[in-house]
Protein backbone atom coordinates (compact mmCIF):
# COMPACT_ATOMS: atom_id res chain seq x y z
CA UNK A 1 -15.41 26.31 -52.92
CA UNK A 2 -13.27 25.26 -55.72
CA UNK A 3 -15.01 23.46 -58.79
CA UNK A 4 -13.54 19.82 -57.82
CA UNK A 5 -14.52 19.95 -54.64
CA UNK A 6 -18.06 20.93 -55.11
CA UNK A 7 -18.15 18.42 -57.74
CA UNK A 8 -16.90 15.55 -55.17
CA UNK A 9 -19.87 17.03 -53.11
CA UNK A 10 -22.24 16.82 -55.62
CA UNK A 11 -21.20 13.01 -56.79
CA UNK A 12 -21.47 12.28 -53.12
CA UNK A 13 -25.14 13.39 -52.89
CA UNK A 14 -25.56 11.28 -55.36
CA UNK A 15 -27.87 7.73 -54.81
CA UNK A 16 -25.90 5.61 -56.75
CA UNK A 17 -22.70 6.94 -55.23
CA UNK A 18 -23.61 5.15 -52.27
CA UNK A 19 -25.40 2.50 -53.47
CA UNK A 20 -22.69 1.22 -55.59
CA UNK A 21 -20.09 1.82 -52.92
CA UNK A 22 -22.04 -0.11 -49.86
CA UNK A 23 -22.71 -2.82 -52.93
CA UNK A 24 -18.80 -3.24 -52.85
CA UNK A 25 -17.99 -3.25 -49.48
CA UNK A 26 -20.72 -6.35 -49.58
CA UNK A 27 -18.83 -8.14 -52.43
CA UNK A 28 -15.40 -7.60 -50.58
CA UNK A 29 -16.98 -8.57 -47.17
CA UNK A 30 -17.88 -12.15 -49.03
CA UNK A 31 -14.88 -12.90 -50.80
CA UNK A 32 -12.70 -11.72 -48.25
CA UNK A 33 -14.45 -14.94 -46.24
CA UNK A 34 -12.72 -17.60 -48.39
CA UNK A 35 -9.58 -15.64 -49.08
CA UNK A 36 -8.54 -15.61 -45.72
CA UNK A 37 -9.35 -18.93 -45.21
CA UNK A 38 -6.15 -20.80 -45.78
CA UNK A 39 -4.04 -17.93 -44.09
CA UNK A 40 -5.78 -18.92 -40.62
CA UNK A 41 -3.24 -19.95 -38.17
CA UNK A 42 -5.73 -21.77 -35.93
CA UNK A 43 -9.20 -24.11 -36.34
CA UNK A 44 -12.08 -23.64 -35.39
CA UNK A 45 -12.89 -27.47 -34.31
CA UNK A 46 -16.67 -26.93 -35.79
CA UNK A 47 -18.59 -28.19 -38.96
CA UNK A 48 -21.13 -25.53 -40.07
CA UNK A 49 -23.04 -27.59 -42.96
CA UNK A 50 -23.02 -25.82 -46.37
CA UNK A 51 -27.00 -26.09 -46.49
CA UNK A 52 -27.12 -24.07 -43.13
CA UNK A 53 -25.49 -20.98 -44.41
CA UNK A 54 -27.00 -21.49 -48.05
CA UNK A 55 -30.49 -21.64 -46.90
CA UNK A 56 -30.09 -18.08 -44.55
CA UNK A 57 -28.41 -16.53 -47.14
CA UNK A 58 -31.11 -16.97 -50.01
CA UNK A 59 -33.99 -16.14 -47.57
CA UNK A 60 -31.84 -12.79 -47.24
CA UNK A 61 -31.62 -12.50 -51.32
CA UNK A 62 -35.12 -12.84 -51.73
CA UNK A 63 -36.05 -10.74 -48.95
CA UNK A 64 -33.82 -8.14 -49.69
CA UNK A 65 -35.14 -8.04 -53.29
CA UNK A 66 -38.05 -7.31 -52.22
CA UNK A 67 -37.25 -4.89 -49.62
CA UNK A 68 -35.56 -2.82 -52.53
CA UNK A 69 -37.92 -2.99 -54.89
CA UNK A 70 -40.49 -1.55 -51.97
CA UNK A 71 -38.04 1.21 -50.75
CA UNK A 72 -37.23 2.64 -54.15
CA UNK A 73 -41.35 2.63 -55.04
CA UNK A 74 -41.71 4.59 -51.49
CA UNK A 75 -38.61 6.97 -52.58
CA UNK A 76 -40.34 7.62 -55.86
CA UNK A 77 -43.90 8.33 -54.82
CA UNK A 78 -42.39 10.36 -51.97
CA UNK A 79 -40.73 12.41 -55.11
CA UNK A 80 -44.04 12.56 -57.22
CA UNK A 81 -45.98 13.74 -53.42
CA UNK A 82 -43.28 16.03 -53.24
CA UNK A 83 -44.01 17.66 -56.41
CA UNK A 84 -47.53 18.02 -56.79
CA UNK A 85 -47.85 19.25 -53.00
CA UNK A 86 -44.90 21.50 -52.62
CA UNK A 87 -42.77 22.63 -55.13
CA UNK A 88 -40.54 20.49 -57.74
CA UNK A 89 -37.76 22.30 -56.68
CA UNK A 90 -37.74 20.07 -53.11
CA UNK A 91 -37.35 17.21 -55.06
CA UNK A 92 -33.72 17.41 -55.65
CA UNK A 93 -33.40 17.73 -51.76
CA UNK A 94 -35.40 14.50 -51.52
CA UNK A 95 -33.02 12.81 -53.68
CA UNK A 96 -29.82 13.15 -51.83
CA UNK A 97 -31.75 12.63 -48.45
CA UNK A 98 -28.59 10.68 -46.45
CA UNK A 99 -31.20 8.02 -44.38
CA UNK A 100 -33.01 7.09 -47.43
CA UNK A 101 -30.06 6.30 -49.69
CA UNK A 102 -28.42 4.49 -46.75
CA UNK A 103 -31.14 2.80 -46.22
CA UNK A 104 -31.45 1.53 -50.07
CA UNK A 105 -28.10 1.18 -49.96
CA UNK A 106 -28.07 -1.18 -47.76
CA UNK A 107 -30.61 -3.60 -48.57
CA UNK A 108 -29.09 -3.89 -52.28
CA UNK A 109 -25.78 -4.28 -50.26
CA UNK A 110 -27.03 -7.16 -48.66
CA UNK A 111 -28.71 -8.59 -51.92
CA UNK A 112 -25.47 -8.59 -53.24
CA UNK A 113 -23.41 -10.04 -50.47
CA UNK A 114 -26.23 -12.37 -49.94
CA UNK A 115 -25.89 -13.62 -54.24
CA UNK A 116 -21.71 -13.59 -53.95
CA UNK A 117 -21.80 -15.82 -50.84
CA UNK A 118 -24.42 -17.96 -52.63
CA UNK A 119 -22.64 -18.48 -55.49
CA UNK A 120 -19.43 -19.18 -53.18
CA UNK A 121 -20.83 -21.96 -51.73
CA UNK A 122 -22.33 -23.55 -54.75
CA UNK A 123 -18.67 -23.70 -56.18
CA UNK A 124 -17.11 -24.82 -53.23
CA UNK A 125 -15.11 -22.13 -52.50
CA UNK A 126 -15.51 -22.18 -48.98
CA UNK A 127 -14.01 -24.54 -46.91
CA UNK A 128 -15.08 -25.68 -43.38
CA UNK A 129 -13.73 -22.10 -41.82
CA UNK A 130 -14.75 -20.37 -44.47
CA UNK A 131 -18.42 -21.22 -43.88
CA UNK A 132 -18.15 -20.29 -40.22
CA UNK A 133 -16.36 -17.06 -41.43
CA UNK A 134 -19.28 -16.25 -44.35
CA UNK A 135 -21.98 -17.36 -41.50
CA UNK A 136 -20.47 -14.70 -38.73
CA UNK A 137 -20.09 -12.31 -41.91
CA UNK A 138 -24.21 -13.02 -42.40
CA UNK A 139 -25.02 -12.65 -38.90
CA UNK A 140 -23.51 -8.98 -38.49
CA UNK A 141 -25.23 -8.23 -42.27
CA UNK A 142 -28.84 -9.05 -40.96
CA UNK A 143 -28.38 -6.93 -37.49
CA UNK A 144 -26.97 -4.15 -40.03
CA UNK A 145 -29.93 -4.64 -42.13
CA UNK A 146 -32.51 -4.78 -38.94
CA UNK A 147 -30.96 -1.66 -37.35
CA UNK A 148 -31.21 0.03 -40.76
CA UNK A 149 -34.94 -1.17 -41.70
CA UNK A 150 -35.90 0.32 -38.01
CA UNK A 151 -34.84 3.34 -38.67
CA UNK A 152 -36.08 3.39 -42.40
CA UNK A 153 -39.89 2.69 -41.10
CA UNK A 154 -39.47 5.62 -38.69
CA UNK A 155 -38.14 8.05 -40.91
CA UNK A 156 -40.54 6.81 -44.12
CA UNK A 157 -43.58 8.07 -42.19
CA UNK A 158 -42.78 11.46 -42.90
CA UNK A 159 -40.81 11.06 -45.64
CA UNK A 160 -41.89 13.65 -48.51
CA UNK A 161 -44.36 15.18 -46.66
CA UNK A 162 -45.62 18.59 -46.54
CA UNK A 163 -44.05 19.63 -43.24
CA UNK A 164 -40.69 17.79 -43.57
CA UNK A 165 -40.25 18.92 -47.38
CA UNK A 166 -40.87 22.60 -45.75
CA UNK A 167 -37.89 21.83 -42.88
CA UNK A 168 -35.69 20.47 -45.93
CA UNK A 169 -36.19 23.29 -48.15
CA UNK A 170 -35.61 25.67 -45.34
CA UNK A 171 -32.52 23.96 -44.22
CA UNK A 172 -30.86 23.86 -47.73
CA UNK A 173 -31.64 27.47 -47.82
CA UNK A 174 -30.27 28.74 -44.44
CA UNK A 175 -27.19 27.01 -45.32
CA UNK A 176 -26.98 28.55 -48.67
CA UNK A 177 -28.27 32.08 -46.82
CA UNK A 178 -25.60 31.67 -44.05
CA UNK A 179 -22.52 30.65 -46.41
CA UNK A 180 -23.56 34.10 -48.66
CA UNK A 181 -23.99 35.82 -44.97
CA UNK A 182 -20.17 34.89 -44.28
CA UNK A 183 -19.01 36.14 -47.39
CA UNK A 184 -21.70 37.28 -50.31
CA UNK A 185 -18.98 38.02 -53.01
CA UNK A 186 -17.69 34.11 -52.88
CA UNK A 187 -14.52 34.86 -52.15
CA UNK A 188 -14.14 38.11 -54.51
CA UNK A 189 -14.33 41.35 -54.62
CA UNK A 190 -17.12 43.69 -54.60
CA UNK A 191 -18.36 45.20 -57.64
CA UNK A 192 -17.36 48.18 -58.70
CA UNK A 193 -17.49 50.69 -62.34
CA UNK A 194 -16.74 48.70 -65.58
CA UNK A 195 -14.40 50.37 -67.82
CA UNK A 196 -15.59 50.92 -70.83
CA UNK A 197 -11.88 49.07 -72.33
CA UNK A 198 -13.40 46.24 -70.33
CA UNK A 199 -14.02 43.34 -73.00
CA UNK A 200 -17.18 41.26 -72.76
CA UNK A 201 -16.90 37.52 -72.50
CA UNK A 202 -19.98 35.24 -73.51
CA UNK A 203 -20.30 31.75 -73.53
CA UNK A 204 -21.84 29.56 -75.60
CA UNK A 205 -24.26 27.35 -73.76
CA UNK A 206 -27.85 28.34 -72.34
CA UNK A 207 -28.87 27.47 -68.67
CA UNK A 208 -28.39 28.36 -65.33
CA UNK A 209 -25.33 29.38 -63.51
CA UNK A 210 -24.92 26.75 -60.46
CA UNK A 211 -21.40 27.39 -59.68
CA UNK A 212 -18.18 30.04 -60.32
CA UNK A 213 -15.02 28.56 -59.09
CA UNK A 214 -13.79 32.60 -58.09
CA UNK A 215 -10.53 30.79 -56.90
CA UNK A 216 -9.56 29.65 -60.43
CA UNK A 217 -10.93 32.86 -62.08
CA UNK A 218 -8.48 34.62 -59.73
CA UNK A 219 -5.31 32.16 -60.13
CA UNK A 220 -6.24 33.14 -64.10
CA UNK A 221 -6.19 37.05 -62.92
CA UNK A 222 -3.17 36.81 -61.27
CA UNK A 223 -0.94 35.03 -63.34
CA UNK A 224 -2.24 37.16 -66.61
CA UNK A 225 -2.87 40.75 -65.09
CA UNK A 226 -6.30 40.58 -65.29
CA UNK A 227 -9.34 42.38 -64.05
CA UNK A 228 -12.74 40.51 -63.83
CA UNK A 229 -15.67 41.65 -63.34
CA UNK A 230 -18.66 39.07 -62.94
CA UNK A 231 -21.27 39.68 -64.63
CA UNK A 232 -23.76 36.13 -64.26
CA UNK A 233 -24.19 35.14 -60.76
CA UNK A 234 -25.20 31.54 -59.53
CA UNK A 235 -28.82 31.36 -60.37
CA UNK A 236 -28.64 33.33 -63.66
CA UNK A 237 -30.15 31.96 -66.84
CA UNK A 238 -27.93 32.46 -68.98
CA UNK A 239 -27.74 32.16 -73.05
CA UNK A 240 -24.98 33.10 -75.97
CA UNK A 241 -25.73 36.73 -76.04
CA UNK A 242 -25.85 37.41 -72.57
CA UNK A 243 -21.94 38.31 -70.74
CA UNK A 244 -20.50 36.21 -68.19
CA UNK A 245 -18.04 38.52 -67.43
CA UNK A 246 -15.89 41.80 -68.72
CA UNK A 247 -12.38 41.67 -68.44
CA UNK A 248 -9.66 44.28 -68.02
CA UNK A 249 -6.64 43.43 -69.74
CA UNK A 250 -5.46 41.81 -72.98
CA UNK A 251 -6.41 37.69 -72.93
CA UNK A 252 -5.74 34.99 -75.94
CA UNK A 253 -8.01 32.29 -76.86
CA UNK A 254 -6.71 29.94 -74.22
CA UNK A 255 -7.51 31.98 -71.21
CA UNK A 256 -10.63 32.86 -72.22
CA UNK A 257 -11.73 29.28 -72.66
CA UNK A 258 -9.92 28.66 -69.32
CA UNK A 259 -12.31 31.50 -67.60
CA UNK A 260 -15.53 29.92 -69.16
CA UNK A 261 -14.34 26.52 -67.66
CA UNK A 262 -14.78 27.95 -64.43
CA UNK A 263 -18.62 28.78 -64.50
CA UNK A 264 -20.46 25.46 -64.42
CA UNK A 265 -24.09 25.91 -66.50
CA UNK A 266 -26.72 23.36 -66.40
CA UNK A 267 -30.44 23.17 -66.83
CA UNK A 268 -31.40 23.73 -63.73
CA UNK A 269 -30.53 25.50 -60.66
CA UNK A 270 -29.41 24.41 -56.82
CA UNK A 271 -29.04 25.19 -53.83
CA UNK A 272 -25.34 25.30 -52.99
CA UNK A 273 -24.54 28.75 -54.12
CA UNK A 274 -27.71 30.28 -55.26
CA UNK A 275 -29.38 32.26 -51.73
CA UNK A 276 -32.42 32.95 -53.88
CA UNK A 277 -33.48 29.69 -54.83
CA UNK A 278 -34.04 28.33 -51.20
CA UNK A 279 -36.48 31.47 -50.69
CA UNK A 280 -38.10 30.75 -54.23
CA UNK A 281 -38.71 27.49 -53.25
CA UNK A 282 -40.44 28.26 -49.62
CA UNK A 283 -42.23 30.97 -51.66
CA UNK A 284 -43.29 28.79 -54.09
CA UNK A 285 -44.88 26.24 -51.06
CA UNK A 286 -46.87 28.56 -49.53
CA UNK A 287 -47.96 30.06 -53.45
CA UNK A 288 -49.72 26.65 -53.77
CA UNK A 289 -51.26 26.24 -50.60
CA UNK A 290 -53.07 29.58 -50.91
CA UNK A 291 -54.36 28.51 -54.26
CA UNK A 292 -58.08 27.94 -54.84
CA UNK A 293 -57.83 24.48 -55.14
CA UNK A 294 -55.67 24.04 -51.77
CA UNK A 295 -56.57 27.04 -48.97
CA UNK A 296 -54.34 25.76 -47.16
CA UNK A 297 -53.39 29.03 -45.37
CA UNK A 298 -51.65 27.03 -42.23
CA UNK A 299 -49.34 25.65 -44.27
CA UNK A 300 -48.35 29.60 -45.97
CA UNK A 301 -47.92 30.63 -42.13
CA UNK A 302 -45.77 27.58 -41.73
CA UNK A 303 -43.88 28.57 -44.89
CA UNK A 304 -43.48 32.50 -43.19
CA UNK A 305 -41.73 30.76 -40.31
CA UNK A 306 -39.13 29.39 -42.28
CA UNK A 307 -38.60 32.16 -44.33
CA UNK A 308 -38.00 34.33 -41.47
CA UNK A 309 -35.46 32.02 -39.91
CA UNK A 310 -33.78 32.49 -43.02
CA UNK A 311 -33.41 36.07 -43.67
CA UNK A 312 -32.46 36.46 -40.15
CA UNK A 313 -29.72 34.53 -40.77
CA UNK A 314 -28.31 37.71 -42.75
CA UNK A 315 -25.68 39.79 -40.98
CA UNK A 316 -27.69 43.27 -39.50
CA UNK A 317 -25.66 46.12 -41.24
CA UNK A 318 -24.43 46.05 -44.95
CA UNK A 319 -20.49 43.74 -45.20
CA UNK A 320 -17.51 45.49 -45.52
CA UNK A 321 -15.89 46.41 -48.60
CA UNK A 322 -13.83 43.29 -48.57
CA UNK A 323 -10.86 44.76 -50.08
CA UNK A 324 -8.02 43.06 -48.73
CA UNK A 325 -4.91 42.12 -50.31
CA UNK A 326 -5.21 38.39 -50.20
CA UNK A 327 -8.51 38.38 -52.38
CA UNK A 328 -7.98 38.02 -56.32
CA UNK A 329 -9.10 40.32 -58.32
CA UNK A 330 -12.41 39.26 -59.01
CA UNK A 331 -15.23 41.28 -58.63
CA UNK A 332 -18.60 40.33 -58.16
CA UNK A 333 -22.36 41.79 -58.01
CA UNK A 334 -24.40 40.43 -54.85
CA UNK A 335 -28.46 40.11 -54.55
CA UNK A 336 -29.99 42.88 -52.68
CA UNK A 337 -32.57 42.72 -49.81
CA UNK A 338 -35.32 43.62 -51.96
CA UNK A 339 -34.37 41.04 -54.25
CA UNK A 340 -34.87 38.86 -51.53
CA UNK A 341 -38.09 39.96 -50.11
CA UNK A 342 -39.60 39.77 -53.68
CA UNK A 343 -38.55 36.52 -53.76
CA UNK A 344 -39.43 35.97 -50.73
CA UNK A 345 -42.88 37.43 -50.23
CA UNK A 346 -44.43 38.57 -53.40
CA UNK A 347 -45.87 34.83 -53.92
CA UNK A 348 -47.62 35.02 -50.90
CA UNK A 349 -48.98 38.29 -51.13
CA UNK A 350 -50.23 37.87 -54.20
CA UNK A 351 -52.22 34.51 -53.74
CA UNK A 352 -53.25 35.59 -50.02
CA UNK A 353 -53.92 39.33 -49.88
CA UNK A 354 -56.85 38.73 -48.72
CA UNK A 355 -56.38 35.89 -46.50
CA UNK A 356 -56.61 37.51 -42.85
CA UNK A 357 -54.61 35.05 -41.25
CA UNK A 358 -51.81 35.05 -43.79
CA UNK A 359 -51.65 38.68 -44.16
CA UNK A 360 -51.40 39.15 -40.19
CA UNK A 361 -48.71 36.89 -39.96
CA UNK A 362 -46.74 38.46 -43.14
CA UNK A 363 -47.04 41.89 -41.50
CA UNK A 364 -45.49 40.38 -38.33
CA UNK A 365 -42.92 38.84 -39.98
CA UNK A 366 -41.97 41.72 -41.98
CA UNK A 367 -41.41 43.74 -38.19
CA UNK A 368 -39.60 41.04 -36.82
CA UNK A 369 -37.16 41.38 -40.07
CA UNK A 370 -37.72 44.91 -39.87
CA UNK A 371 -35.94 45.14 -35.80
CA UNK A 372 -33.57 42.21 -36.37
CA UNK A 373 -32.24 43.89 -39.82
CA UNK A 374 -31.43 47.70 -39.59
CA UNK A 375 -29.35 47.94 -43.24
CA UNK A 376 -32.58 46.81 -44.90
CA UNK A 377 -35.42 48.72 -42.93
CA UNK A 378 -36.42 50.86 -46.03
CA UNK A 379 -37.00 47.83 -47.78
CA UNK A 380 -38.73 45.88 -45.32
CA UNK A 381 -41.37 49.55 -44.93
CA UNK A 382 -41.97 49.56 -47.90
CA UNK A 383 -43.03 45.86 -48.51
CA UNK A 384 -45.00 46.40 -45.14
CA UNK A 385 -46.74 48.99 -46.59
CA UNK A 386 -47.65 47.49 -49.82
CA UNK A 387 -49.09 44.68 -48.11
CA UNK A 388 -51.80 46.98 -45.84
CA UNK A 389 -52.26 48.80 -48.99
CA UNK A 390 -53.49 45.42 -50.78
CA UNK A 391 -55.25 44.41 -48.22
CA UNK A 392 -57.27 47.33 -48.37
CA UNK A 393 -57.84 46.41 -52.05
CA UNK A 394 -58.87 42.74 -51.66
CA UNK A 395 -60.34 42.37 -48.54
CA UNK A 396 -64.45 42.57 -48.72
CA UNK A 397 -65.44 41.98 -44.98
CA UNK A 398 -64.83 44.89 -43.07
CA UNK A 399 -64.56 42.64 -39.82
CA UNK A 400 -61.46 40.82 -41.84
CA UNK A 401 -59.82 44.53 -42.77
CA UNK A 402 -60.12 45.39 -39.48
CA UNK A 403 -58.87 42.44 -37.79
CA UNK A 404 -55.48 42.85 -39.86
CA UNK A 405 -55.01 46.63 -39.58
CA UNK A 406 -55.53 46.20 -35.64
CA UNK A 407 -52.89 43.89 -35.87
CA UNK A 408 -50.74 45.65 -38.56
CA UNK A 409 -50.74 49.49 -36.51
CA UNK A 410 -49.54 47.15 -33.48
CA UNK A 411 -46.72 45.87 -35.31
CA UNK A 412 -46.04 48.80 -37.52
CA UNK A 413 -47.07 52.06 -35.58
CA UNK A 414 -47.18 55.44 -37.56
């Protein structure tokens, strides 16, 4: 994905994207009732009194206020639940949930067309048509903002809650997990030896990597004879002394800005090209549940669900070298599997080691990605291993040990 289009993406997410859009199409919608006005070619042979209109519309503006003011309270404490329950990570995902930004879209939409046509009729702008026009205009805003408030109470109930930030969080990450699935190296090349001659490039900000436009990097390869070698994947924190990249090839000040242009660095990381966050994030859920202060252990089995969705959402043998003519020369490092399963799993086994129930269903879920993922089985053992081998550590009732290594030599026989 090129940088300008993941930006548009990103702006799109975004709540006052759509708020300030749907707030336009409601100040268009009101003056476009007294400009076409005198362009009728026909009358309507009624007399809709100015009061009529007036009073519906400011019964909508003060409703609407209101309505506003108690969506973007729900939004917020939704955020804060989010947070304190789950991980802050979710709460970006909770911010560029679609049905709750239409749905405050909307009633500020309707605010505002309810104030312009308001202020309309107050200055006489609307003639006898015109107020027919503006009161059919009303009439399809108030079933817009009834179908929209139906579906807002129905989907506020589980707004921010445990279970649906787990489905969001797992959803951002199997997207992010399948889009590195279908190509892991971004549209590059794989990584390969770094010649010594290869000159280091550093930047001069400190953050995290959320995005590498490889497209640009390679259009900057090509047309300079360039070799690139990535060093600072998305999800990298990086700072001034640490490379982005090493370069093969002679480059002036100008391209080298240029390449640094196309790595985006901010404060924090996302979802859209980082495959490690989504399974820090589930990690990170099920981490707090198992805490002292939660024992929540049905939630850390919930959270071993999702996580296996994910990683089965990775191909079954290792890609291909991915050396064909039409990529640029780019080359890029990928994560490994056991990067992933550390990720993944470490959390959890450290806060419930010697949980019975969560260690059963981790050893399960470690078989099931152990048969589904044959490239990765040594990695997936070993983890399995480590696991019985902690248990054995932590767990003080023997009933409890024995209950999981029943269950484990099932799963995982010798």
């Amino acid at each position: 994905m090129s940088r300008w289009s993941w930006i548009v993406r990103r702006i799109i997410r975004q709540v006052w994207f759509r708020a300030a859009l749907i707030s336009l199409l409601s100040v268009a919608l009101a003056v476009l009732a007294a400009v076409v006005t005198p362009h009728l070619p026909y009358d309507f042979g009624g007399d809709l009194g100015q009061e009529a209109v007036g009073t519906i519309l400011q019964i909508m503006a003060s409703s609407m206020l209101a309505v506003t003011t108690f969506s973007l309270t729900a939004m917020v404490s939704a955020y804060s639940s989010a947070t304190q329950l789950a991980t802050p990570r979710a709460t970006q995902l909770l911010i560029s949930d679609p049905t709750s930004q239409n749905a405050l879209s909307t009633f500020l939409g309707a605010f505002v067309f309810s104030i312009v046509g308001i202020i309309g009729l107050q200055t006489s702008v609307y003639g006898t048509e015109g107020r027919i026009i503006l009161f059919g205009a009303t009439i399809l805003v108030i079933i817009w903002v009834v179908a929209t408030l139906l579906r807002w109470i129905a989907h506020i109930t589980a707004f921010g809650r445990m279970s649906d930030v787990i489905d969001r969080v797992e959803d951002a990450a199997g997207e992010a997990m399948k889009a590195f699935a279908d190509d892991p190296y971004l549209g590059g090349r794989p990584a390969v030896s770094i010649p010594d001659a290869a000159a280091p490039i550093r930047g001069e900000k400190t953050g995290y990597v959320t995005h590498i436009d490889v497209a640009d990097l390679g259009a900057i390869a090509e047309r300079s004879g360039l070799t690139i070698h990535i060093s600072a994947l998305p999800g990298t924190m990086l700072h001034p002394q640490r490379n982005l990249m090493c370069v093969e090839g002679h480059i002036d000040d100008k391209t080298r800005a240029a390449m640094i242009a196309a790595f985006t660095i901010e404060r924090h990381r996302t979802f859209d090209q980082d495959p490690r966050l989504g399974l820090i994030a589930l990690s990170e859920i099920a981490s707090r549940a198992l805490a002292p202060a939660t024992n929540d252990p049905g939630t850390a089995v919930e959270v071993m669900n999702a996580l296996l969705r994910v990683l089965l959402r990775l191909p079954p043998d290792e890609p291909g070298l991915m050396e064909r003519a039409e990529r640029p020369r780019v080359h890029l490092p990928r994560p490994t599997i056991e990067d992933m399963l550390t990720d993944a799993f470490r959390p959890i086994l450290r806060e419930g080691g010697n949980e019975t129930e969560v260690t059963i269903r981790l050893t399960s879920t470690l078989a099931a990605l152990h048969a589904a993922l044959p490239a990765a089985r040594a990695p997936i053992r070993a983890l399995a291993l480590h696991c019985k081998e902690r248990a054995r550590r932590l767990m003080d009732d023997p009933d409890d040990l024995a209950a999981f290594e029943e269950a484990h030599d099932r799963v995982w026989p010798a």
